[in-house]
Protein backbone atom coordinates (compact mmCIF):
# COMPACT_ATOMS: atom_id res chain seq x y z
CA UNK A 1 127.70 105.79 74.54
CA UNK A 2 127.04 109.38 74.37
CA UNK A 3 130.04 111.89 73.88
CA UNK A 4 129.74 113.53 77.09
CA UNK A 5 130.32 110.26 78.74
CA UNK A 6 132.86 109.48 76.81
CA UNK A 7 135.00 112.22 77.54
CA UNK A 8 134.01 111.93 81.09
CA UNK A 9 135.50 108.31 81.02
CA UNK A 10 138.49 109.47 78.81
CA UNK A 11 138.82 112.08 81.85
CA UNK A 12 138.77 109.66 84.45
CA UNK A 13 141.21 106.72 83.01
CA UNK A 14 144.14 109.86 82.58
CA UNK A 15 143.72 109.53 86.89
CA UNK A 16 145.05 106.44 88.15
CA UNK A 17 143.25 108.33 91.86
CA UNK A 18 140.14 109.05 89.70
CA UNK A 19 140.02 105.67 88.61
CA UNK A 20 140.64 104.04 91.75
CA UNK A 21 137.67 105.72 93.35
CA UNK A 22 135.17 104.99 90.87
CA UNK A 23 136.06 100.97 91.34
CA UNK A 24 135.55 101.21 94.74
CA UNK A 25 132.52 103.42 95.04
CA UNK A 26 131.23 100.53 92.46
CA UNK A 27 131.39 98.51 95.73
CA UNK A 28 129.53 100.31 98.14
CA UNK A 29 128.81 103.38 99.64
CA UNK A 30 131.69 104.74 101.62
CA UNK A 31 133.04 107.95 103.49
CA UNK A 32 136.56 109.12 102.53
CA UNK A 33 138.18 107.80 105.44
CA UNK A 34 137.15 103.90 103.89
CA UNK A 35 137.73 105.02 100.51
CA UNK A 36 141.70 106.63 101.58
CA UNK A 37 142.12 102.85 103.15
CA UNK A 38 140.63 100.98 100.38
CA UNK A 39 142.32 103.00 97.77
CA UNK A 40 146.19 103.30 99.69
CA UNK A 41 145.15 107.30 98.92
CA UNK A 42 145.57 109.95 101.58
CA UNK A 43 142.84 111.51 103.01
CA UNK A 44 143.73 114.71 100.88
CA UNK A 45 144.32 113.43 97.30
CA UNK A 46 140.61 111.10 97.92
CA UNK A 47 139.07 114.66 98.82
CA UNK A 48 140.84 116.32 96.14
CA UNK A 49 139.41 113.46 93.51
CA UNK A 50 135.99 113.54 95.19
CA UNK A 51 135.69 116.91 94.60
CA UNK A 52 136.26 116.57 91.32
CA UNK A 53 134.27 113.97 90.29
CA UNK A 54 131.39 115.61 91.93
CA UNK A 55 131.69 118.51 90.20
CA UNK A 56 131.68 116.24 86.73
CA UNK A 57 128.45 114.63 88.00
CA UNK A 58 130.44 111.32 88.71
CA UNK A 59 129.65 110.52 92.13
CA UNK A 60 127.31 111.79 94.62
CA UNK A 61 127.92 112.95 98.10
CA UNK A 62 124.15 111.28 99.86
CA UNK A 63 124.30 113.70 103.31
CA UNK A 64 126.11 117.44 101.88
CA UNK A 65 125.03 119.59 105.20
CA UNK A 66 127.38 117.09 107.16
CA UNK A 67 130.86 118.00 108.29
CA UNK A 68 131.76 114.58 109.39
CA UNK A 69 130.94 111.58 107.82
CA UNK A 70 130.01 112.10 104.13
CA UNK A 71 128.52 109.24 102.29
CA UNK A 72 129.61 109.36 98.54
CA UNK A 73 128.21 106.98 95.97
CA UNK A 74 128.43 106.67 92.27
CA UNK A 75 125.78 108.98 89.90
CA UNK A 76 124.02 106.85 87.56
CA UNK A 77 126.56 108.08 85.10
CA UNK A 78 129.11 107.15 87.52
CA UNK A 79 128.02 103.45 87.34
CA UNK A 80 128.04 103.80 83.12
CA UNK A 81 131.62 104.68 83.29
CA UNK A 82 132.65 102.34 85.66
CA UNK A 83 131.14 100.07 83.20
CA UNK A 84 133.73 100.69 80.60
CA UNK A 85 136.30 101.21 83.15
């Protein structure tokens, strides 16, 4: 494993909401809304979490320009950490 995903791992096992997102976008593609129900998350800590994991190149969000609707799904690196998760 290289370092950089290492800490990204280390990064997202300190969230118990990080880590919870990255199991179920392991699943399937999904929209906050499923991910919130899935999760027992609200709406606002799953966007908070999203947000951040996009910015670490953890997950993906498929359709950006929409307001409504976004589809997230796990980066390749996404899917190595949720390997070790």
């Amino acid at each position: 494993m290289e370092v950089e995903t290492a800490e990204k791992l280390g990064w997202v096992k300190l969230s118990k909401h990080r880590k919870n997102i990255v199991i179920d976008l392991g699943c399937d593609l999904k929209i906050p809304t499923e991910i919130s129900k899935s999760t027992d998350l609200s709406k606002s800590e799953v966007s908070r979490a999203l947000r951040d994991l996009k910015d670490k190149n953890i997950v993906v969000c498929l359709n950006e320009e929409s307001h409504r609707g976004r589809v997230y799904a796990l980066t390749d690196e996404g899917k190595k950490i949720l390997d070790y998760i």
